[in-house]
PDB file of N, CA and C in Angstrom:
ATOM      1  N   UNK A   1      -5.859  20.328  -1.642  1.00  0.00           N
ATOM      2  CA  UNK A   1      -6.754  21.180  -2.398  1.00  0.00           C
ATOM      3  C   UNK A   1      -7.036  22.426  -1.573  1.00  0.00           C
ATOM      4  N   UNK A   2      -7.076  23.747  -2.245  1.00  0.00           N
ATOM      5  CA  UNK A   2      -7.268  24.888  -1.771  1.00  0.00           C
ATOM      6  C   UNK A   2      -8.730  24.854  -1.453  1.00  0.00           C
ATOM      7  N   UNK A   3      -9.132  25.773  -0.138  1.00  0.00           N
ATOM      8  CA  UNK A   3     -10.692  25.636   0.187  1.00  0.00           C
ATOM      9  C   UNK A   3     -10.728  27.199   0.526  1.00  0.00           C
ATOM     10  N   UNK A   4     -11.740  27.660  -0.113  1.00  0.00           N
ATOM     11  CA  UNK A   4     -11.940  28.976   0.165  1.00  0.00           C
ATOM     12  C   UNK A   4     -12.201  29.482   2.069  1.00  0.00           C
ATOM     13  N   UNK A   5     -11.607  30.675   1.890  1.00  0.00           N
ATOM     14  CA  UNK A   5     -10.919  31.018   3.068  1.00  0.00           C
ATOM     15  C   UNK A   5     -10.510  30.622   4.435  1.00  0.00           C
ATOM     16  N   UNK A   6      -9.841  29.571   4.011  1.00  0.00           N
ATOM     17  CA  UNK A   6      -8.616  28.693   5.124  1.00  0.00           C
ATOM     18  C   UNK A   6      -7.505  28.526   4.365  1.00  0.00           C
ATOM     19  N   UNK A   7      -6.708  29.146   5.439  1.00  0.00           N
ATOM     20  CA  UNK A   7      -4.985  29.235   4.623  1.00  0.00           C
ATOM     21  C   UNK A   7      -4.542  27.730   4.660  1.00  0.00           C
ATOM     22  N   UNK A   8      -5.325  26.264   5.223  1.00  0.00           N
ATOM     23  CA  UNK A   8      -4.536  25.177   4.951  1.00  0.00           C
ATOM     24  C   UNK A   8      -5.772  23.925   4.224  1.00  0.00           C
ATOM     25  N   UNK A   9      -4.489  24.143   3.253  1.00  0.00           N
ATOM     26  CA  UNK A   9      -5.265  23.224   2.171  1.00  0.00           C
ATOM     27  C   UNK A   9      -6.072  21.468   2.847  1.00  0.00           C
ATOM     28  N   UNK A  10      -6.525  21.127   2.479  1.00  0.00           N
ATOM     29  CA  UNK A  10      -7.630  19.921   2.235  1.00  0.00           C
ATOM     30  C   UNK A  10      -6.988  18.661   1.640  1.00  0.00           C
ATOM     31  N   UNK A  11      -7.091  17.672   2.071  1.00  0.00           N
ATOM     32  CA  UNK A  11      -6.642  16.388   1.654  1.00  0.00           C
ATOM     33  C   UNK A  11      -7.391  15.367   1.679  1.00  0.00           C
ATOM     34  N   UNK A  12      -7.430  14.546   0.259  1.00  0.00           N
ATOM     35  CA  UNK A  12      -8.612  13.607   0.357  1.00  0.00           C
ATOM     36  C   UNK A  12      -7.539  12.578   0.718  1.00  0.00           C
ATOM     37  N   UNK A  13      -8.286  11.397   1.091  1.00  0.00           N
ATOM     38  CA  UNK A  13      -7.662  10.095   0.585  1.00  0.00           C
ATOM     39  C   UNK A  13      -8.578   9.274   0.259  1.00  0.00           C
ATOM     40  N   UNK A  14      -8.522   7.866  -0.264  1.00  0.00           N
ATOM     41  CA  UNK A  14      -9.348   7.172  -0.788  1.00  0.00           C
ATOM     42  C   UNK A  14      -8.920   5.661  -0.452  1.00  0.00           C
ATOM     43  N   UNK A  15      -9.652   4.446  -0.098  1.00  0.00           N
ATOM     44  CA  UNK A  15      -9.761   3.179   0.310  1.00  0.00           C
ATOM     45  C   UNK A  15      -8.668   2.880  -1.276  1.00  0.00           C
ATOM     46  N   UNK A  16      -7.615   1.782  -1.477  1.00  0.00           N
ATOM     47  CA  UNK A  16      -7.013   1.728  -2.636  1.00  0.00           C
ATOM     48  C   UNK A  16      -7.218   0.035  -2.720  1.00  0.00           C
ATOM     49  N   UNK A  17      -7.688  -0.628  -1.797  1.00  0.00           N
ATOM     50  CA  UNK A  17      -8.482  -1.875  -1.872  1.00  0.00           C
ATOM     51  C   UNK A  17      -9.728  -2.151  -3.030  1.00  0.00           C
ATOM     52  N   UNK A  18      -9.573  -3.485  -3.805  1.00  0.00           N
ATOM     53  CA  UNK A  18     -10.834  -3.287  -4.953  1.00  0.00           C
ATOM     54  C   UNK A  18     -12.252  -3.376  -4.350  1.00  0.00           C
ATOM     55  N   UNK A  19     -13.357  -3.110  -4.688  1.00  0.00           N
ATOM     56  CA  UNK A  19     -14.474  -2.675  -3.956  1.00  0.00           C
ATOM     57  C   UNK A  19     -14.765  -2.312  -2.778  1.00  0.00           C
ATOM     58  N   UNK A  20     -13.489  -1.526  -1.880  1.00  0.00           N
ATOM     59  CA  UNK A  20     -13.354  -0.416  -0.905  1.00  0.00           C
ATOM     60  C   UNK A  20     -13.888   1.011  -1.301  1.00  0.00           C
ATOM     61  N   UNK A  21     -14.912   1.469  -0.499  1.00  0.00           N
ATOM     62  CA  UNK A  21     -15.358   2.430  -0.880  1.00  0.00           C
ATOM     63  C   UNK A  21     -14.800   3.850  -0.017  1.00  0.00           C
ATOM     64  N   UNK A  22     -14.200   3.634   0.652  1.00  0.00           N
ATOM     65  CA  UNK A  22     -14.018   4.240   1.979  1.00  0.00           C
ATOM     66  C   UNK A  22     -13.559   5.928   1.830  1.00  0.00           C
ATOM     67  N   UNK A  23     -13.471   6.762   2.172  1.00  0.00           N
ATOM     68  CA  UNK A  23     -12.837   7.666   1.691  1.00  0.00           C
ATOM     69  C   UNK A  23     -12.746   8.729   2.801  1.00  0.00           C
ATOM     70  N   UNK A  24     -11.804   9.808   2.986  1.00  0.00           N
ATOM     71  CA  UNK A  24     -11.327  10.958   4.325  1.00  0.00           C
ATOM     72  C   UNK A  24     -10.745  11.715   3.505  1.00  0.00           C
ATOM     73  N   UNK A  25     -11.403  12.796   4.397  1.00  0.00           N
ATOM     74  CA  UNK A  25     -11.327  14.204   4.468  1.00  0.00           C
ATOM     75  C   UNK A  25     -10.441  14.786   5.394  1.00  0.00           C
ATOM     76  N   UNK A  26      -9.080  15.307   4.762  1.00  0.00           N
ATOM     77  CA  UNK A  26      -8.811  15.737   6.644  1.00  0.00           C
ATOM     78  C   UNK A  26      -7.979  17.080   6.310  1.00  0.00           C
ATOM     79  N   UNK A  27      -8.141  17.629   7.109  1.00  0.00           N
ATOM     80  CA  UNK A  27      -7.327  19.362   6.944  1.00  0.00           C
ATOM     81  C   UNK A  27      -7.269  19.755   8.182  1.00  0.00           C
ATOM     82  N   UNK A  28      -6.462  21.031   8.731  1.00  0.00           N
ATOM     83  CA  UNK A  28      -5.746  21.649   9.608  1.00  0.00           C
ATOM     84  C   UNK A  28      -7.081  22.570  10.307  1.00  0.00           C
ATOM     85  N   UNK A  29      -7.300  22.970  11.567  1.00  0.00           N
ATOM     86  CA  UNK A  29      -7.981  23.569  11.939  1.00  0.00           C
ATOM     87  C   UNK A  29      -7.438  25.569  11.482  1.00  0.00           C
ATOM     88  N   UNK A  30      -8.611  25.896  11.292  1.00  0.00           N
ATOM     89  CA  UNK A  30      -7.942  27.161  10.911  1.00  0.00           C
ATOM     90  C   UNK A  30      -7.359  27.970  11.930  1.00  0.00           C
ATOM     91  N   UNK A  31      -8.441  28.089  12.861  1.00  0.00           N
ATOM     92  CA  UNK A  31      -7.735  28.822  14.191  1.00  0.00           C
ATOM     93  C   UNK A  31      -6.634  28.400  14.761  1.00  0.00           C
ATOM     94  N   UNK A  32      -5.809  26.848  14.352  1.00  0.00           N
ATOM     95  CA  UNK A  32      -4.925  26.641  15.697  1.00  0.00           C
ATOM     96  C   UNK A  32      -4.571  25.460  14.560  1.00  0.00           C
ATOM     97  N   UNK A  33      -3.884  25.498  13.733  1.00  0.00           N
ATOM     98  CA  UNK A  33      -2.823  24.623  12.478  1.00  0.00           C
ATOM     99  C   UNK A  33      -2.420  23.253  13.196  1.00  0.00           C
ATOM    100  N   UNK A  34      -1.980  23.351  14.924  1.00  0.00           N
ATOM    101  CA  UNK A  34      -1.705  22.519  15.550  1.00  0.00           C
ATOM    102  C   UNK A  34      -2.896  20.969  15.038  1.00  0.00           C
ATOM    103  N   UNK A  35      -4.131  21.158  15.333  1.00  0.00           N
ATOM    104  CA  UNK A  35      -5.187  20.304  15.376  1.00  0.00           C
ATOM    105  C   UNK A  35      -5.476  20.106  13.614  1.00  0.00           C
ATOM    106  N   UNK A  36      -6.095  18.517  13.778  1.00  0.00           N
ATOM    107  CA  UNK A  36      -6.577  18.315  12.431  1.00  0.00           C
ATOM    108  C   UNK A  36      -8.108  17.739  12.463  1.00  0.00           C
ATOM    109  N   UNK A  37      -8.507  18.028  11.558  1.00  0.00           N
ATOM    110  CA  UNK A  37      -9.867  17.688  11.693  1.00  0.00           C
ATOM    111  C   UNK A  37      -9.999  16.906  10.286  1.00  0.00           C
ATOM    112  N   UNK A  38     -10.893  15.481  10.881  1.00  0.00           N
ATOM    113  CA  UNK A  38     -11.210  14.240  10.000  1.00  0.00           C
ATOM    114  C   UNK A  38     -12.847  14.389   9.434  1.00  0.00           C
TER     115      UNK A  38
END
């Protein structure tokens, strides 16, 4: 998913277990693409 002004998009994921609620956030650092942030 596009996030206003960071050139690298956003990725959810979600627990796919039944009553797993769990869920992450993770995308590219803007300054330095190398690093990801959870």
């Amino acid at each position: 998913k596009s996030v206003k002004n960071s050139p690298n998009p956003r990725n959810y994921y979600r627990c796919s277990s039944e009553g797993c609620s769990v869920k992450k956030r993770v995308e590219r650092d803007p300054q330095d693409s190398d690093y990801v942030i959870t």
